[in-house]
Protein backbone atom coordinates (compact mmCIF):
# COMPACT_ATOMS: atom_id res chain seq x y z
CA UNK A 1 26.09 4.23 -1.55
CA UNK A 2 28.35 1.41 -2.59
CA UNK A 3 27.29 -1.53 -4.41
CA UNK A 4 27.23 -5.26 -3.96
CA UNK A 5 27.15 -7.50 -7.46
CA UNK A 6 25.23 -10.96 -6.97
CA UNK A 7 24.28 -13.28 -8.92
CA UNK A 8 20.65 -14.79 -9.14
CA UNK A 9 18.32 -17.58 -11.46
CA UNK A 10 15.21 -16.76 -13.08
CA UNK A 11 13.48 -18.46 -15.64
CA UNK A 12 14.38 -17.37 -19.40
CA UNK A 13 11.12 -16.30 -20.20
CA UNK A 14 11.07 -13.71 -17.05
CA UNK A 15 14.54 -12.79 -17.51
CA UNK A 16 12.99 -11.42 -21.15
CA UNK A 17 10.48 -9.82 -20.41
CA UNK A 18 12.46 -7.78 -17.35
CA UNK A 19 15.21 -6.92 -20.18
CA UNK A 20 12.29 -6.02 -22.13
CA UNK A 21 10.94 -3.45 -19.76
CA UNK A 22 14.53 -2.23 -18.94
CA UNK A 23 15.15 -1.23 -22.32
CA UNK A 24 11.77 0.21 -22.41
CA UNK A 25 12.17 2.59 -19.21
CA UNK A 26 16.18 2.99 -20.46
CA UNK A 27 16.94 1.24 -17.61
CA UNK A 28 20.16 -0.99 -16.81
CA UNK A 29 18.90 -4.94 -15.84
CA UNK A 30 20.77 -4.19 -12.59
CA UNK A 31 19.02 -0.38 -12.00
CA UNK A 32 16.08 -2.22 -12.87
CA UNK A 33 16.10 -5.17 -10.56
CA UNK A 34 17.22 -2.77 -7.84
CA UNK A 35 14.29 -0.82 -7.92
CA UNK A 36 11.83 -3.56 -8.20
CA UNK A 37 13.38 -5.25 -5.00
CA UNK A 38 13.40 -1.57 -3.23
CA UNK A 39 9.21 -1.41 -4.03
CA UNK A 40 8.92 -5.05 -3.26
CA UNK A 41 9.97 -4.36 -0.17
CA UNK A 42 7.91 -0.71 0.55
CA UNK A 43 4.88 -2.69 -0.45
CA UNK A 44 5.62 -5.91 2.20
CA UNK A 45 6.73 -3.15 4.96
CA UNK A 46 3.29 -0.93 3.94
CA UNK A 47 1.69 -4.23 4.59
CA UNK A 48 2.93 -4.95 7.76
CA UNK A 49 1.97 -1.73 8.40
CA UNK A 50 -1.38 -1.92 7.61
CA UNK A 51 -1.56 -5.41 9.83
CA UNK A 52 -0.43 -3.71 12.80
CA UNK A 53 -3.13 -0.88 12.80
CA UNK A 54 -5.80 -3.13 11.80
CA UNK A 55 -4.48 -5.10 14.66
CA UNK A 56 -4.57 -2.15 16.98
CA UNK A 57 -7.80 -0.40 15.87
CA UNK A 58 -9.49 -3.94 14.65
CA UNK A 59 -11.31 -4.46 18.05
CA UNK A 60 -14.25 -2.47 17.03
CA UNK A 61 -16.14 0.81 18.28
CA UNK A 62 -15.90 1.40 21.85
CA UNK A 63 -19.14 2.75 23.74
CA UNK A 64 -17.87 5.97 23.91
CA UNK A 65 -17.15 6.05 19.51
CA UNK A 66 -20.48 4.30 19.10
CA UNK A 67 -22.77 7.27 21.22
CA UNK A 68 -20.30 10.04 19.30
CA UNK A 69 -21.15 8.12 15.58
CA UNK A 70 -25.32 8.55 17.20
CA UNK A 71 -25.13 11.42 17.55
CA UNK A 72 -23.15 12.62 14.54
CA UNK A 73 -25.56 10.82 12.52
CA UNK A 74 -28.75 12.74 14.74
CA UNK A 75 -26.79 15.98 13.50
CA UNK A 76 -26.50 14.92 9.70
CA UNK A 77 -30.57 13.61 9.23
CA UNK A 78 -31.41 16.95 10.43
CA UNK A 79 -29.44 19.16 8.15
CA UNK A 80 -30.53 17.06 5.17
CA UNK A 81 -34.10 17.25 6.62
CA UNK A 82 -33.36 21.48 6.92
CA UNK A 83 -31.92 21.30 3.61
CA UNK A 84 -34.76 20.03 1.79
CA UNK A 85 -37.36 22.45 3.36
């Protein structure tokens, strides 16, 4: 994988505490700022993830989910009832 140099700003007191933490983990500033923009970005695209199948399944129980959830919970009073006698 070939690499791309770029410069960025940050504010001082940020820029210290990343070097900070680099040294820490005996990480390079670069390695380190490359990693936290590759789980940056996993945690937006998890997000958007997470959006889109609330979006899908969001809508609520259908009639059919609602009777099967009825019944499931018919099934599980009587055990515990069973299970107590």
């Amino acid at each position: 994988m070939s690499s791309v140099k770029t410069a960025i700003s940050v504010e001082k007191s940020l820029l210290d505490k990343i070097d900070a933490m680099a040294k820490n983990l005996s990480l390079s500033r670069s390695k380190f700022f490359a990693v936290a923009a590759k789980n940056y970005l996993h945690h937006i695209e998890t997000q958007e993830l997470v959006e889109k199948l609330n979006e899908v399944y969001g809508d609520g129980l259908d009639d059919m989910e609602i009777k099967t959830l009825k019944g499931m919970k018919t099934v599980m009073q009587r055990h515990a009832e069973d299970a107590w006698q």
